[in-house]
C-alpha atoms as a PDB file:
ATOM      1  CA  UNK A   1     -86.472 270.605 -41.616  1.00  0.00           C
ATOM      2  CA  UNK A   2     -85.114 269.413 -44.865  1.00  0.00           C
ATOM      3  CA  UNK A   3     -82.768 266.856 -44.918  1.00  0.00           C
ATOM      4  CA  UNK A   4     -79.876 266.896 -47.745  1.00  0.00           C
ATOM      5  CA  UNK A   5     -76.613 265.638 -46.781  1.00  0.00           C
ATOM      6  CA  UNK A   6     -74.031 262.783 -48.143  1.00  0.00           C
ATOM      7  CA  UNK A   7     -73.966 261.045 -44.884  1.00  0.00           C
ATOM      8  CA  UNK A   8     -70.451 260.024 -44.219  1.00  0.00           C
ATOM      9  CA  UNK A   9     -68.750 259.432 -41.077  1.00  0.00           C
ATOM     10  CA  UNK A  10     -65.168 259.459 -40.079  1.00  0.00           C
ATOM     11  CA  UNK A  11     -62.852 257.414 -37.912  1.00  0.00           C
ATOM     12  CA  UNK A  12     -59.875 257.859 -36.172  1.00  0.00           C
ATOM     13  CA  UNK A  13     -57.385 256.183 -34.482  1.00  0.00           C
ATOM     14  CA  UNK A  14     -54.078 256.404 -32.644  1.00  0.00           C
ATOM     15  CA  UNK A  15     -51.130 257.224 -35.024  1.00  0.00           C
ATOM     16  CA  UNK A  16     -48.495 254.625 -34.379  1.00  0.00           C
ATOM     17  CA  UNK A  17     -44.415 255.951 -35.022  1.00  0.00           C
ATOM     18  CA  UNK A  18     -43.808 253.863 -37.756  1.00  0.00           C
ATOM     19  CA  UNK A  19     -44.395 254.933 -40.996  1.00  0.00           C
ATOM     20  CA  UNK A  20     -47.091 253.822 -42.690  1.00  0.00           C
ATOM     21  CA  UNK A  21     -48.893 254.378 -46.194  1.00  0.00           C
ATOM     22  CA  UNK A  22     -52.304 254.222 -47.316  1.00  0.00           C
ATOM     23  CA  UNK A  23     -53.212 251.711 -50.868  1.00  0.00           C
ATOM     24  CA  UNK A  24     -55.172 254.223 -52.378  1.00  0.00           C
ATOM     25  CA  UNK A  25     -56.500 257.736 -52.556  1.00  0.00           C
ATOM     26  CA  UNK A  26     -59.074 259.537 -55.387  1.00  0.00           C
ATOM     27  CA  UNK A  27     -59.357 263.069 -55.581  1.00  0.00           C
ATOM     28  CA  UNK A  28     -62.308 264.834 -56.762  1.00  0.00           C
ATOM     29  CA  UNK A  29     -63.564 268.099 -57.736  1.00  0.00           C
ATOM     30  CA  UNK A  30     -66.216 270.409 -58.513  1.00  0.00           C
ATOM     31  CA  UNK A  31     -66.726 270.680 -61.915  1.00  0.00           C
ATOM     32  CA  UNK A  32     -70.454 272.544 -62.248  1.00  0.00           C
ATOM     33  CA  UNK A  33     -71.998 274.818 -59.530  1.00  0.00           C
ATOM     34  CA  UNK A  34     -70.425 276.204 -56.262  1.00  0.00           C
ATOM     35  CA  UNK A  35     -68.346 274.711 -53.602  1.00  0.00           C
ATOM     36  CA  UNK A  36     -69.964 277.460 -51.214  1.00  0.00           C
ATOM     37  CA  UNK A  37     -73.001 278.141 -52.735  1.00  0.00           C
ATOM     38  CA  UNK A  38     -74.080 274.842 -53.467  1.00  0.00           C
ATOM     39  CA  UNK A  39     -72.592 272.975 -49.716  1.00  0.00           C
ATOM     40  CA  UNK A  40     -69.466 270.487 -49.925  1.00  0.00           C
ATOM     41  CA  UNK A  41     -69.175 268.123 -52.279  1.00  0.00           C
ATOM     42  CA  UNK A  42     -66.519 265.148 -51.658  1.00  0.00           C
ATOM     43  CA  UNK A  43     -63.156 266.377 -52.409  1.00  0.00           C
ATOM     44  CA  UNK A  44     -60.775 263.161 -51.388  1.00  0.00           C
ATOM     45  CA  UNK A  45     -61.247 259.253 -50.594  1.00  0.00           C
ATOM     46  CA  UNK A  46     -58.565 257.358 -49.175  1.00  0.00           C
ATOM     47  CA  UNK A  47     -58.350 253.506 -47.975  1.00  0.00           C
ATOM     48  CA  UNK A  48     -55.304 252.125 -46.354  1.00  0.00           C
ATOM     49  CA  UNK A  49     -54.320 250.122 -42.999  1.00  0.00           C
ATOM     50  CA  UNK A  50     -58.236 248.852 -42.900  1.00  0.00           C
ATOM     51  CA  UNK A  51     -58.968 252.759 -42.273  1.00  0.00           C
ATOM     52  CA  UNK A  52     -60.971 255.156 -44.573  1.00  0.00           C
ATOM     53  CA  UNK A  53     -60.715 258.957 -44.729  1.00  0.00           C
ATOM     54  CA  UNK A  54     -63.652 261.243 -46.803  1.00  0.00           C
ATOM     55  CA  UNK A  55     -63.382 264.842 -47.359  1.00  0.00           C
ATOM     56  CA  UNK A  56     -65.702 267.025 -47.889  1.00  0.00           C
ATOM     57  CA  UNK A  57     -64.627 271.097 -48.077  1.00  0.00           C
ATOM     58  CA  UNK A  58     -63.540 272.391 -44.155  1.00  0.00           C
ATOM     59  CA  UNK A  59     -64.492 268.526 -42.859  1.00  0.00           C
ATOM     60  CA  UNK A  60     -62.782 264.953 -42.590  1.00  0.00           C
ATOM     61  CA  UNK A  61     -64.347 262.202 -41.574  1.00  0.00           C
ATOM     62  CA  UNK A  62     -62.310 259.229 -41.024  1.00  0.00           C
ATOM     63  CA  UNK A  63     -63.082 255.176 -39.927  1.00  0.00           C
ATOM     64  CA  UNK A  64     -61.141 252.507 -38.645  1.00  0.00           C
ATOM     65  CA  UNK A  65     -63.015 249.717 -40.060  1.00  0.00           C
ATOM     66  CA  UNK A  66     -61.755 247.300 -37.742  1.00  0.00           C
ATOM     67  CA  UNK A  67     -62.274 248.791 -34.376  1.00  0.00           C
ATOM     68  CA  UNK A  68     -65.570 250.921 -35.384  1.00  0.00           C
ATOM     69  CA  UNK A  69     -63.925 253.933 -34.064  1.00  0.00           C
ATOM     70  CA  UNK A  70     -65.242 257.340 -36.017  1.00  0.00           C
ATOM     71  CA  UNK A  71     -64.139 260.681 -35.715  1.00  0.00           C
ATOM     72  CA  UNK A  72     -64.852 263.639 -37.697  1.00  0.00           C
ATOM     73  CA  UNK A  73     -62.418 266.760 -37.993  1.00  0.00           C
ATOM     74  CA  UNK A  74     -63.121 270.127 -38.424  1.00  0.00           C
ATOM     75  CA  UNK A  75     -60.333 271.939 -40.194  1.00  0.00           C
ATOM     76  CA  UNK A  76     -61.575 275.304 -40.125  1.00  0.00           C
ATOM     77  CA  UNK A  77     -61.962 274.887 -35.693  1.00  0.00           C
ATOM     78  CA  UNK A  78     -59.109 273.445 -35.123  1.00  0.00           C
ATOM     79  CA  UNK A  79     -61.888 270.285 -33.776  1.00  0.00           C
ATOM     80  CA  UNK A  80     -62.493 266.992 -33.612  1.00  0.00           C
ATOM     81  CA  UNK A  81     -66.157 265.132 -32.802  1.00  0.00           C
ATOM     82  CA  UNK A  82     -66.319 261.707 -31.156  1.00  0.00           C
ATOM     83  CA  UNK A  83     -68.496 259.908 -32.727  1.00  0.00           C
ATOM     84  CA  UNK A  84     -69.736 257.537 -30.223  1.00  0.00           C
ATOM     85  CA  UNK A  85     -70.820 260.359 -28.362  1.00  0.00           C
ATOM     86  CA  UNK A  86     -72.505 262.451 -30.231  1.00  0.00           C
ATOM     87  CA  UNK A  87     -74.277 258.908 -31.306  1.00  0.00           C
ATOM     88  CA  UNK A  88     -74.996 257.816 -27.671  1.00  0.00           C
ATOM     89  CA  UNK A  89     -76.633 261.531 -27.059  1.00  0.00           C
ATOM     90  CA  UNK A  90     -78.377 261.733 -30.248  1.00  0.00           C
ATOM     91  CA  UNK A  91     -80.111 258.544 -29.364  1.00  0.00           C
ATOM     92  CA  UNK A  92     -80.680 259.408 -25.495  1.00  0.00           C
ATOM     93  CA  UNK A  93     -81.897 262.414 -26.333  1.00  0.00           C
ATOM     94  CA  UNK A  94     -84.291 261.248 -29.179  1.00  0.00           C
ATOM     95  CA  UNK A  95     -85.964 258.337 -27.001  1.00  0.00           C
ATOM     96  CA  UNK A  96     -86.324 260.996 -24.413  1.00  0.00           C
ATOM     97  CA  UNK A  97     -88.351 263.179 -26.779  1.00  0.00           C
ATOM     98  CA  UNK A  98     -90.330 260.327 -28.158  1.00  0.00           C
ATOM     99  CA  UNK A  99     -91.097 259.697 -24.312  1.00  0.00           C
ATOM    100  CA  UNK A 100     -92.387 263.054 -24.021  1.00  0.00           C
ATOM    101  CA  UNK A 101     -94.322 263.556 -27.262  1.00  0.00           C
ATOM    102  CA  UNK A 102     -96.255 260.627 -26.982  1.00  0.00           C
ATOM    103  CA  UNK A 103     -97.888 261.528 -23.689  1.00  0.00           C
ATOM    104  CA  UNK A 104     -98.661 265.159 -24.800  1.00  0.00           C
ATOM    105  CA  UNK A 105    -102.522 265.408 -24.665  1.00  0.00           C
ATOM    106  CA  UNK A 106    -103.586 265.072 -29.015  1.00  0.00           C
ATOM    107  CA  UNK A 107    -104.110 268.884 -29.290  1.00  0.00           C
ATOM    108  CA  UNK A 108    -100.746 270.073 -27.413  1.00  0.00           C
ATOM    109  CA  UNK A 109     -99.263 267.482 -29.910  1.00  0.00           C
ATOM    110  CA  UNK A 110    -100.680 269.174 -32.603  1.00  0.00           C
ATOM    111  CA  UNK A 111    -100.266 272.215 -31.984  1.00  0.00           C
ATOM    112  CA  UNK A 112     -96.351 271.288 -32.190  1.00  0.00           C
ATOM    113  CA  UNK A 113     -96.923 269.856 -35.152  1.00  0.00           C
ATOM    114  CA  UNK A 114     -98.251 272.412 -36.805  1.00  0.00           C
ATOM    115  CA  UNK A 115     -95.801 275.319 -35.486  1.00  0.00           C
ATOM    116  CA  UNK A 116     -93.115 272.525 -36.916  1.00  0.00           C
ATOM    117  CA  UNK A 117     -94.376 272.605 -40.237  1.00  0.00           C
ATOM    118  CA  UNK A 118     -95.718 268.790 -39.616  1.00  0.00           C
ATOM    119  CA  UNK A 119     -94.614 265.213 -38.378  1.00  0.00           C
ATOM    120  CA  UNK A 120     -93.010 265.378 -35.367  1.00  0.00           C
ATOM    121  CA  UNK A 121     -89.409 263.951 -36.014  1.00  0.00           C
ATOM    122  CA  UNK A 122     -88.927 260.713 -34.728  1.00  0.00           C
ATOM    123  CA  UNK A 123     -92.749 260.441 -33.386  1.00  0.00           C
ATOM    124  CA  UNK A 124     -94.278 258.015 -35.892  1.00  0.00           C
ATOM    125  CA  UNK A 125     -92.253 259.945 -38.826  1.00  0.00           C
ATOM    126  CA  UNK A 126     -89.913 258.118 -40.828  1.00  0.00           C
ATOM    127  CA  UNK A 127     -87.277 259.845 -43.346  1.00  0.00           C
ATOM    128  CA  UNK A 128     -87.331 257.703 -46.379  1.00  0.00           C
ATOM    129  CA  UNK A 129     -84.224 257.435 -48.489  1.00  0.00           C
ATOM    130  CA  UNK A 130     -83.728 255.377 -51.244  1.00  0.00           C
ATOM    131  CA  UNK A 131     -80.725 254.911 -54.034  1.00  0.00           C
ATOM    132  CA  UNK A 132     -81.374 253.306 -57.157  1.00  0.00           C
ATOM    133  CA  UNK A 133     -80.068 251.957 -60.311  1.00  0.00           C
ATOM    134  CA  UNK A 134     -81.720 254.275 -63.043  1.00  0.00           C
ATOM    135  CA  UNK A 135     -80.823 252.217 -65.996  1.00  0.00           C
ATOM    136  CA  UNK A 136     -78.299 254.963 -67.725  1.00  0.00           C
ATOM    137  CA  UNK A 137     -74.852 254.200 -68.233  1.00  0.00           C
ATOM    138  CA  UNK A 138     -72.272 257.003 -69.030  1.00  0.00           C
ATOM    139  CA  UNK A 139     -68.592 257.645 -69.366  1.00  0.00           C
ATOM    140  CA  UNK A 140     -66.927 259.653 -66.512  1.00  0.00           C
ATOM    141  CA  UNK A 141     -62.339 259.656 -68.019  1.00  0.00           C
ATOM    142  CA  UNK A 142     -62.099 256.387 -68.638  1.00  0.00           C
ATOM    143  CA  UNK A 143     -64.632 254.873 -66.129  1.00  0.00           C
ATOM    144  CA  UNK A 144     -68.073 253.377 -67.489  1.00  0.00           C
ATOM    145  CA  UNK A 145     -70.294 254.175 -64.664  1.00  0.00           C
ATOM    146  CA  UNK A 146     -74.211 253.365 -64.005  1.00  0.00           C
ATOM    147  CA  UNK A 147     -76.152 256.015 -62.497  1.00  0.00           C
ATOM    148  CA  UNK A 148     -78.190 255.760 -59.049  1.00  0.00           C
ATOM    149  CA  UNK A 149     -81.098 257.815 -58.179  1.00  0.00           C
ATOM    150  CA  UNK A 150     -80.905 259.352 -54.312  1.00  0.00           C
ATOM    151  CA  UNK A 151     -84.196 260.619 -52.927  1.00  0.00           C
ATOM    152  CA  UNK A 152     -85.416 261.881 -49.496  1.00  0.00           C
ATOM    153  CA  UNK A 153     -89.020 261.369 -48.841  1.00  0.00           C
ATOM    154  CA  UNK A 154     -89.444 260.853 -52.749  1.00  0.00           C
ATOM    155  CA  UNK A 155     -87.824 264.167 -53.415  1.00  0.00           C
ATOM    156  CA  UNK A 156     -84.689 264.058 -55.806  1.00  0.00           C
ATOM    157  CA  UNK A 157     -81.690 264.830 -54.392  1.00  0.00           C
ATOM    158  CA  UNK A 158     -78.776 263.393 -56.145  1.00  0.00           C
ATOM    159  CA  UNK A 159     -77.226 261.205 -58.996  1.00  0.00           C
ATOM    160  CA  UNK A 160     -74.255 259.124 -58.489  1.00  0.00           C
ATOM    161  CA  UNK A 161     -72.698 257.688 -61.463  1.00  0.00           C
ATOM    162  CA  UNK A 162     -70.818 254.352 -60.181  1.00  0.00           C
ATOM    163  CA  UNK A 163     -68.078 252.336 -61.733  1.00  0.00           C
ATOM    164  CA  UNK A 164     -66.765 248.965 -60.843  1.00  0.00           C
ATOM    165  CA  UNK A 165     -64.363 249.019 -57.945  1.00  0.00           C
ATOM    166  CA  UNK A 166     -62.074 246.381 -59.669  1.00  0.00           C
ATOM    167  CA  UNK A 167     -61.799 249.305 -62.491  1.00  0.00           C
ATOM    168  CA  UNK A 168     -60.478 251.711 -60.280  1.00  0.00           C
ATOM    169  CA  UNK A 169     -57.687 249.616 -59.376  1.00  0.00           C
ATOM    170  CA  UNK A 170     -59.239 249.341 -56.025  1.00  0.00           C
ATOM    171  CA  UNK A 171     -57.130 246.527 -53.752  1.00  0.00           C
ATOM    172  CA  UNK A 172     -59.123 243.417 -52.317  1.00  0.00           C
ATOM    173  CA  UNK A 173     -57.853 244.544 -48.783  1.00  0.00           C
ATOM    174  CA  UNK A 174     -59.190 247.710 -49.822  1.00  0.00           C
ATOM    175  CA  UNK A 175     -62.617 247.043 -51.226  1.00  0.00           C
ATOM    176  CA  UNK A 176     -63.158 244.583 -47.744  1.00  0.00           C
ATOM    177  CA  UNK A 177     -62.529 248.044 -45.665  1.00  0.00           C
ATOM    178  CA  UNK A 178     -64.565 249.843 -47.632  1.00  0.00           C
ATOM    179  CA  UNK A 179     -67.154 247.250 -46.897  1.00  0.00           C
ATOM    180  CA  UNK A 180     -66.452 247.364 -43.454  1.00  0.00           C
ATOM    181  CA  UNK A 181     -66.402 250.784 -43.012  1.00  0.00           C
ATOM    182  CA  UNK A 182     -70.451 251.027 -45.002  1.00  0.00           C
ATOM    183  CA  UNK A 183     -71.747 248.365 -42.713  1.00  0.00           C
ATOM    184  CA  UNK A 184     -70.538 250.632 -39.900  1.00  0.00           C
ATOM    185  CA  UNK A 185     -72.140 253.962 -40.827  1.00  0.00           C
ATOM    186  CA  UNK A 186     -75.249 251.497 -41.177  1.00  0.00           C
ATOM    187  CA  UNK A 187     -75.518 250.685 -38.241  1.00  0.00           C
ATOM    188  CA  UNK A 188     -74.350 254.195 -36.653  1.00  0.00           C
ATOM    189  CA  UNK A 189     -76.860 256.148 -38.457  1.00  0.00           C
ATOM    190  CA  UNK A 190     -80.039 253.848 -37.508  1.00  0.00           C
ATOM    191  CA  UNK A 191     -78.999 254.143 -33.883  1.00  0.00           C
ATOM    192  CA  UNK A 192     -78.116 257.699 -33.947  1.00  0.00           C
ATOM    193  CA  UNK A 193     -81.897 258.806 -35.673  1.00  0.00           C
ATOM    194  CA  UNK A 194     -83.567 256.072 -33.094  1.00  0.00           C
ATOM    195  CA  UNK A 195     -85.223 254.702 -36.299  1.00  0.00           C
ATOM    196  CA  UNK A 196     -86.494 257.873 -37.947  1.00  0.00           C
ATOM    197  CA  UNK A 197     -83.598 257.943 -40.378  1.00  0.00           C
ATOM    198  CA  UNK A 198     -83.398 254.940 -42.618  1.00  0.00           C
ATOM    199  CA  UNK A 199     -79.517 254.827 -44.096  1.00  0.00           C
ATOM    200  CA  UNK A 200     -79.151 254.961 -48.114  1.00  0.00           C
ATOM    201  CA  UNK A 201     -76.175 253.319 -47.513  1.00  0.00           C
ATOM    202  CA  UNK A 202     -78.026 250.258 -47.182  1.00  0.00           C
ATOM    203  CA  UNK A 203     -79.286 250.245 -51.249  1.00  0.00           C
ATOM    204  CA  UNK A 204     -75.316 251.328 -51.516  1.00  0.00           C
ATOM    205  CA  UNK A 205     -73.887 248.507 -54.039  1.00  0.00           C
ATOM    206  CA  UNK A 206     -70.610 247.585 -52.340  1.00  0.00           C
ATOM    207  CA  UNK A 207     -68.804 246.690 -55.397  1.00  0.00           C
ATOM    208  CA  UNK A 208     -69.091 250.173 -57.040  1.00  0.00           C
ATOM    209  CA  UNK A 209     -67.039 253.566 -56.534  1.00  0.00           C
ATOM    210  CA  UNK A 210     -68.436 257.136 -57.064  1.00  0.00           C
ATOM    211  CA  UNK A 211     -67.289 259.275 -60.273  1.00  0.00           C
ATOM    212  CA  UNK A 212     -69.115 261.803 -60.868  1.00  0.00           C
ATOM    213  CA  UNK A 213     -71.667 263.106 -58.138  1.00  0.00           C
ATOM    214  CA  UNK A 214     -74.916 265.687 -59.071  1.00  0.00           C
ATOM    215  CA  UNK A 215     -76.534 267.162 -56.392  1.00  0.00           C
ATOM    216  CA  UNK A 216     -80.682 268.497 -57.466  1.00  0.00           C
ATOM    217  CA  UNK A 217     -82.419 271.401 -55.743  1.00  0.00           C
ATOM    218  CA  UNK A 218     -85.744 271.873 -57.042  1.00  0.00           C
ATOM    219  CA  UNK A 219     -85.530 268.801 -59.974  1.00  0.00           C
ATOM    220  CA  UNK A 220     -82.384 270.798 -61.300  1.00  0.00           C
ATOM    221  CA  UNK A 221     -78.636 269.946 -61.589  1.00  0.00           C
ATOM    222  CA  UNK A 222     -76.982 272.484 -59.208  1.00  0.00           C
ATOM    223  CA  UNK A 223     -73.372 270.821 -59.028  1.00  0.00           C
ATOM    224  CA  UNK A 224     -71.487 267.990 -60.175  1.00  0.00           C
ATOM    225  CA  UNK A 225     -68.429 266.897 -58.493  1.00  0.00           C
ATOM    226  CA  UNK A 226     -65.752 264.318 -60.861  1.00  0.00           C
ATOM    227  CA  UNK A 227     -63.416 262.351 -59.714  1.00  0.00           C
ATOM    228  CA  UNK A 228     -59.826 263.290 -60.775  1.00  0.00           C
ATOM    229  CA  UNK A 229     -57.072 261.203 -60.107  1.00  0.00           C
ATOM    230  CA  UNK A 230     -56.874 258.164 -58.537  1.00  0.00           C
ATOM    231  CA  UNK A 231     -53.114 257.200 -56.927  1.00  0.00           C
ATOM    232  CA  UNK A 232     -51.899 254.034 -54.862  1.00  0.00           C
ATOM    233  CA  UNK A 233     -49.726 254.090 -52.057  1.00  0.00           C
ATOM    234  CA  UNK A 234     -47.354 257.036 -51.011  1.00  0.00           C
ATOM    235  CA  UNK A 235     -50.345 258.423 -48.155  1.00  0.00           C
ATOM    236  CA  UNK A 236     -48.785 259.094 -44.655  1.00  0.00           C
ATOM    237  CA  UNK A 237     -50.601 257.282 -41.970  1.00  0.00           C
ATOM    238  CA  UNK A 238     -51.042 260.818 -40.785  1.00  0.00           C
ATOM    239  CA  UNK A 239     -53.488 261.090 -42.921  1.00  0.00           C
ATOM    240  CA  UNK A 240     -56.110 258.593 -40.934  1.00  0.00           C
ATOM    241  CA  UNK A 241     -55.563 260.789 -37.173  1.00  0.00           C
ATOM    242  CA  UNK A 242     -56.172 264.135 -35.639  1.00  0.00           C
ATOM    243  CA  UNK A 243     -53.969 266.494 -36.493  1.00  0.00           C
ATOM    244  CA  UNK A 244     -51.368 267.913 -33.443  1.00  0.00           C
ATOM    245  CA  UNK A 245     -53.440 271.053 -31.709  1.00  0.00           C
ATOM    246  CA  UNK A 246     -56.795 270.009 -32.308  1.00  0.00           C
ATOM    247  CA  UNK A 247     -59.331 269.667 -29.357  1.00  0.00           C
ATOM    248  CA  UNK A 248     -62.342 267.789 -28.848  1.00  0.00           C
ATOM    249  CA  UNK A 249     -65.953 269.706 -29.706  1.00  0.00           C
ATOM    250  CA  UNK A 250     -67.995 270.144 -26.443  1.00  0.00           C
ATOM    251  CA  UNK A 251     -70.877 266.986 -26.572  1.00  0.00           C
ATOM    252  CA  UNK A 252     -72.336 268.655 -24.074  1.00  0.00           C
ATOM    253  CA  UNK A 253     -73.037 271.656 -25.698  1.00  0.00           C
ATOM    254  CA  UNK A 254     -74.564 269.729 -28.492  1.00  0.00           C
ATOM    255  CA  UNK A 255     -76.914 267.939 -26.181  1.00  0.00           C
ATOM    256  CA  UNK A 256     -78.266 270.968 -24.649  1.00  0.00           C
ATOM    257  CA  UNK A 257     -79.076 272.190 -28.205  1.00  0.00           C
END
């Protein structure tokens, strides 16, 4: 199965009754290629209250960076995912497959292999990501930017062109959450994969912010999302929770999958 996703993960927490506003949102937008066609790119970012929100089409994954508490909404179901769970069953269920696997006689293991097109996940095969700096520099509006390689399994996926945090006017408050928040999907996405999935996020320069994105299929540009506008304060707090009327996804479901 190929993997190709901007892993992000989203938080939520309890919406308190006074008002409060987020420090800073960025708005982005495809510019080349297909919203549909092409999968999500990252439409909004928003830091605020030591909380972080990322959109992404039909999908908004939030984080409390100070609690570790991550939920991800689903716009278009009316859902919400708790991410703890799915992580604890993810992991439970990947250590029980490992369990299995491994005692399977060589050519019973094989023979899985082979109907799955190769390794078995999580059975001695590794997903290796990797982000680096490629040495170009462009201009993105009025942001110089430096442009890191993504690649799955040495297989180009995407360039992000990065500019200084500091440039994007960026709070220190802010940039510390942001921080917070990448050390969290670190950790998250290790546990969830049971090892198998190393996190890019870990090659992730802290001090930089994304703008302009260009996802590769094949070695070729297929879209490029830009950041557009970048604002400060004036985000409800209602921004950072579930919405009113949305229900929680069935885990359970999931793990029986």
């Amino acid at each position: 199965m190929r993997v190709r996703c901007v892993l992000s993960v989203a938080i939520l927490g309890c919406v308190a009754c006074v008002p409060a506003f987020a420090d800073f949102r960025a708005e982005f937008a495809v510019v080349k290629g297909s919203q549909k066609a092409e999968g999500p790119g990252m439409s909004r970012l928003e830091l605020g209250d030591g909380k972080m929100r990322m959109d992404a089409d039909n999908v908004s994954m939030l984080m409390d960076a100070g609690t570790g508490k991550m939920t991800v909404l689903m716009h278009d179901k009316h859902q919400y995912m708790d991410m703890q769970k799915i992580v604890e069953t993810a992991s439970a269920a990947m250590a029980t497959a490992n369990a299995a696997l491994a005692n399977l006689p060589p050519e019973q293991r094989a023979m899985i292999e082979q109907r799955m097109g190769g390794k078995i996940p999580g059975v001695g095969a590794k997903t290796d990501v990797s982000i680096t700096p490629t040495g170009t520099r462009e201009r993105v509006g009025k942001f110089d930017c430096e442009v890191y390689r993504s690649q799955i399994n040495g297989e180009h996926i995407e360039d992000v062109c990065l500019a200084n945090v500091a440039d994007a006017g960026i709070s220190g408050a802010d940039q510390a959450t942001l921080r917070r928040a990448f050390d969290q999907m670190k950790a998250m996405t290790d546990k969830m994969s049971n090892g198998m999935f190393h996190s890019p996020l870990r090659t992730m320069p802290t001090d930089k912010f994304p703008v302009r994105m260009t996802r590769y299929d094949d070695g070729k540009p297929v879209q490029v999302v830009e950041l557009k506008s970048l604002t400060t304060g004036g985000v409800p707090a209602s921004d950072f929770a579930i919405p009113a009327g949305y229900t929680e996804a069935d885990v359970g479901s999931m793990r029986r999958r």
